[in-house]
Protein backbone atom coordinates (compact mmCIF):
# COMPACT_ATOMS: atom_id res chain seq x y z
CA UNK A 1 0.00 0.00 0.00
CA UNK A 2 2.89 2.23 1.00
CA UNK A 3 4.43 1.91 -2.69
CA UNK A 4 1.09 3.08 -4.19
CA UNK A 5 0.84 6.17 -2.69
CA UNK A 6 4.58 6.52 -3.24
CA UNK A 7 4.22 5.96 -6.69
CA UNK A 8 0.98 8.35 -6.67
CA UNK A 9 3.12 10.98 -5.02
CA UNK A 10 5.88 10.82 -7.79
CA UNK A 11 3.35 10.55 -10.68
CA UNK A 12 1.89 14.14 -9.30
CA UNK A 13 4.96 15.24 -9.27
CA UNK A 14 6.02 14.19 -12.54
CA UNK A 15 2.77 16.26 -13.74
CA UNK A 16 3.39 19.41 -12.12
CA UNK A 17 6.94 19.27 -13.34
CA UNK A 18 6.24 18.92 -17.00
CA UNK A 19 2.86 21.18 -16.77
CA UNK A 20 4.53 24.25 -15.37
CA UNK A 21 7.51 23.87 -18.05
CA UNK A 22 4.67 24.32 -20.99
CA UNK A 23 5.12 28.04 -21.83
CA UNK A 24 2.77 29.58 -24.14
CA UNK A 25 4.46 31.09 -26.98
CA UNK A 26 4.19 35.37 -26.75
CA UNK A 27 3.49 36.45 -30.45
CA UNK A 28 5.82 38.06 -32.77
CA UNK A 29 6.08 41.53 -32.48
CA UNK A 30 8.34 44.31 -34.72
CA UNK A 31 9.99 47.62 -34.56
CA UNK A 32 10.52 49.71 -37.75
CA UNK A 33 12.97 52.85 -37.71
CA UNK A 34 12.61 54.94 -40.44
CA UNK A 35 16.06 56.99 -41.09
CA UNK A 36 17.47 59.34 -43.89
CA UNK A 37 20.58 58.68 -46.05
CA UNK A 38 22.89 60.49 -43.36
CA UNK A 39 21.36 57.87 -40.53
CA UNK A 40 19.14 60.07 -38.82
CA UNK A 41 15.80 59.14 -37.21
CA UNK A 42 12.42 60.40 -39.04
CA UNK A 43 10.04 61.62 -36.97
CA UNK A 44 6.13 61.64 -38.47
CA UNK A 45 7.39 59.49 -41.68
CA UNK A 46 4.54 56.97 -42.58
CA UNK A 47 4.80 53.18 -42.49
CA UNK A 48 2.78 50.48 -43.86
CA UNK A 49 3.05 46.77 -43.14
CA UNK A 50 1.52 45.06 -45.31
CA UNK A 51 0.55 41.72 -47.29
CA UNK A 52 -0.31 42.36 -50.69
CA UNK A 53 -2.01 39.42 -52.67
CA UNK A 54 -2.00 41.94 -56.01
CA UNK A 55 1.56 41.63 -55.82
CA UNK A 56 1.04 37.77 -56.80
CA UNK A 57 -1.03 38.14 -59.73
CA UNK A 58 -4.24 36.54 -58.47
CA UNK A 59 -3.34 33.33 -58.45
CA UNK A 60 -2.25 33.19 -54.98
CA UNK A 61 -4.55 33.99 -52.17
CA UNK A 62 -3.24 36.60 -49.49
CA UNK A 63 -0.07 35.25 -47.79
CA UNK A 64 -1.29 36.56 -44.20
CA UNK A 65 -3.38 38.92 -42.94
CA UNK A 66 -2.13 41.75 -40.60
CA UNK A 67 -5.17 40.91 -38.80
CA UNK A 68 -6.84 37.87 -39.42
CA UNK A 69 -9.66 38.63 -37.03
CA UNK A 70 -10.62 41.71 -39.00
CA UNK A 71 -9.28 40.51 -42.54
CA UNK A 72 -6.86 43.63 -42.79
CA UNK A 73 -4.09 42.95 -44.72
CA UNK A 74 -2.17 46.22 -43.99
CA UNK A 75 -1.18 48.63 -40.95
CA UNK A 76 -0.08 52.10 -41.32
CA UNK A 77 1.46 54.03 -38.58
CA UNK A 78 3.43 57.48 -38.24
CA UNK A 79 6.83 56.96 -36.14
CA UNK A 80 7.04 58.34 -33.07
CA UNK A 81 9.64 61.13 -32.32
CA UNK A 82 12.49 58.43 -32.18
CA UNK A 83 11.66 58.03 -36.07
CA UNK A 84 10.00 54.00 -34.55
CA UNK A 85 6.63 52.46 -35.22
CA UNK A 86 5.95 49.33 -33.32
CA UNK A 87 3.71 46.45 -34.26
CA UNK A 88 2.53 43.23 -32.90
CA UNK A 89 0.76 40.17 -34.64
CA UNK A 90 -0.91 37.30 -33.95
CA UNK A 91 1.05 34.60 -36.03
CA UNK A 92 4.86 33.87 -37.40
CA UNK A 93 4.46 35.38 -41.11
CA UNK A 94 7.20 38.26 -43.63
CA UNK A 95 4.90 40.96 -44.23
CA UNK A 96 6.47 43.32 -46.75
CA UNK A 97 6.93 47.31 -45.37
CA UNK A 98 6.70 50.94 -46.97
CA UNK A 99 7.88 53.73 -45.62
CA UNK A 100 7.55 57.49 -46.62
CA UNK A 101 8.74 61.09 -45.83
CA UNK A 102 7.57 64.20 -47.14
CA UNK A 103 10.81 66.48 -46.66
CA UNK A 104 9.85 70.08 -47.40
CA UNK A 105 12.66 71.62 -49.85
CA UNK A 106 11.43 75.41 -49.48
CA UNK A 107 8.54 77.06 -48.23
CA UNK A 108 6.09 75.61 -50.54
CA UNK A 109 7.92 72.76 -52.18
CA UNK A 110 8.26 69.15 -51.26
CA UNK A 111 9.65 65.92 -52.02
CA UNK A 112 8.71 62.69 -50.88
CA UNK A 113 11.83 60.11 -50.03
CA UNK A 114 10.66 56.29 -50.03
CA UNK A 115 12.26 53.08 -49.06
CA UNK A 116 11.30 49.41 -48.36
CA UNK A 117 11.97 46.43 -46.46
CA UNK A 118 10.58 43.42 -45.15
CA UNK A 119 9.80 41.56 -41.57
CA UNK A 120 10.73 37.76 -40.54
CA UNK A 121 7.97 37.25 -37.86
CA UNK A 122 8.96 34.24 -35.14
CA UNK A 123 6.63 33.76 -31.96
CA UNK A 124 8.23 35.37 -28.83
CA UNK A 125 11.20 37.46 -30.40
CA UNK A 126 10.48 41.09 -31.92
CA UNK A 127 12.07 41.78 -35.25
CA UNK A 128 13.82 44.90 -36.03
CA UNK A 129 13.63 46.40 -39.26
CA UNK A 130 15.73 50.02 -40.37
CA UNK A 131 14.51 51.65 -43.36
CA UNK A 132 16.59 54.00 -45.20
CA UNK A 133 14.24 56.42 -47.30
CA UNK A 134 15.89 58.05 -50.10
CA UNK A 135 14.67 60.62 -53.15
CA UNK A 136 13.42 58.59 -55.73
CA UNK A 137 13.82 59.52 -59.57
């Protein structure tokens, strides 16, 4: 009888053990930074993650939604005053990003400097991406 409850005891054990060691995986999340040529951070430039099916010619459905609850398949944002926009999804997915900059050139003249990039999502790491807009001809 004594070795039952022994063996009882060490089976509960064994449970709790392995039970408390299951983590649930914390999704992806990502950072974009948005700089000029010379390095420096953009404040109020625009970014959009995104997952375009267009770019796949309609015979691929969408590769991932931004937000699958709501079907979006983009997310813009304006960086912050550290020239960062930060973003957080629900699954492991590369989402392609945009970013723009309308730099003022005079008083009444602007240009807009672009650049691209991409994110590698992996549950419980946050992926940092540095885009370098430049003037586009």
């Amino acid at each position: 009888m004594n070795t039952k409850i022994v063996l009882i005891v060490l089976i509960s054990i064994f449970i709790v053990g392995t039970a408390s060691k299951c983590k649930k995986e914390k999704p992806p999340k990502a950072t974009v930074l948005v700089v000029d040529e010379q390095g420096k951070p953009l404040a109020g430039a625009t970014v959009k993650v995104y997952s375009d099916p267009t770019l796949y010619s309609n015979n691929y459905p969408s590769v991932g939604y931004y937000d699958p609850d709501e079907k979006k398949l983009y997310d813009i944002q304006k960086t912050d005053a550290s020239g960062k926009t930060y973003h957080t999804f629900k699954y492991e997915s590369i989402y392609s990003v945009y970013a723009w900059y309308r730099k003022q050139i005079s008083w009444n003249t602007y240009d807009t400097l672009k650049g691209w990039g991409a994110l590698i999502l992996k549950n419980n790491e946050t992926y940092e991406e540095k885009i370098i807009v430049r003037r586009m001809n």
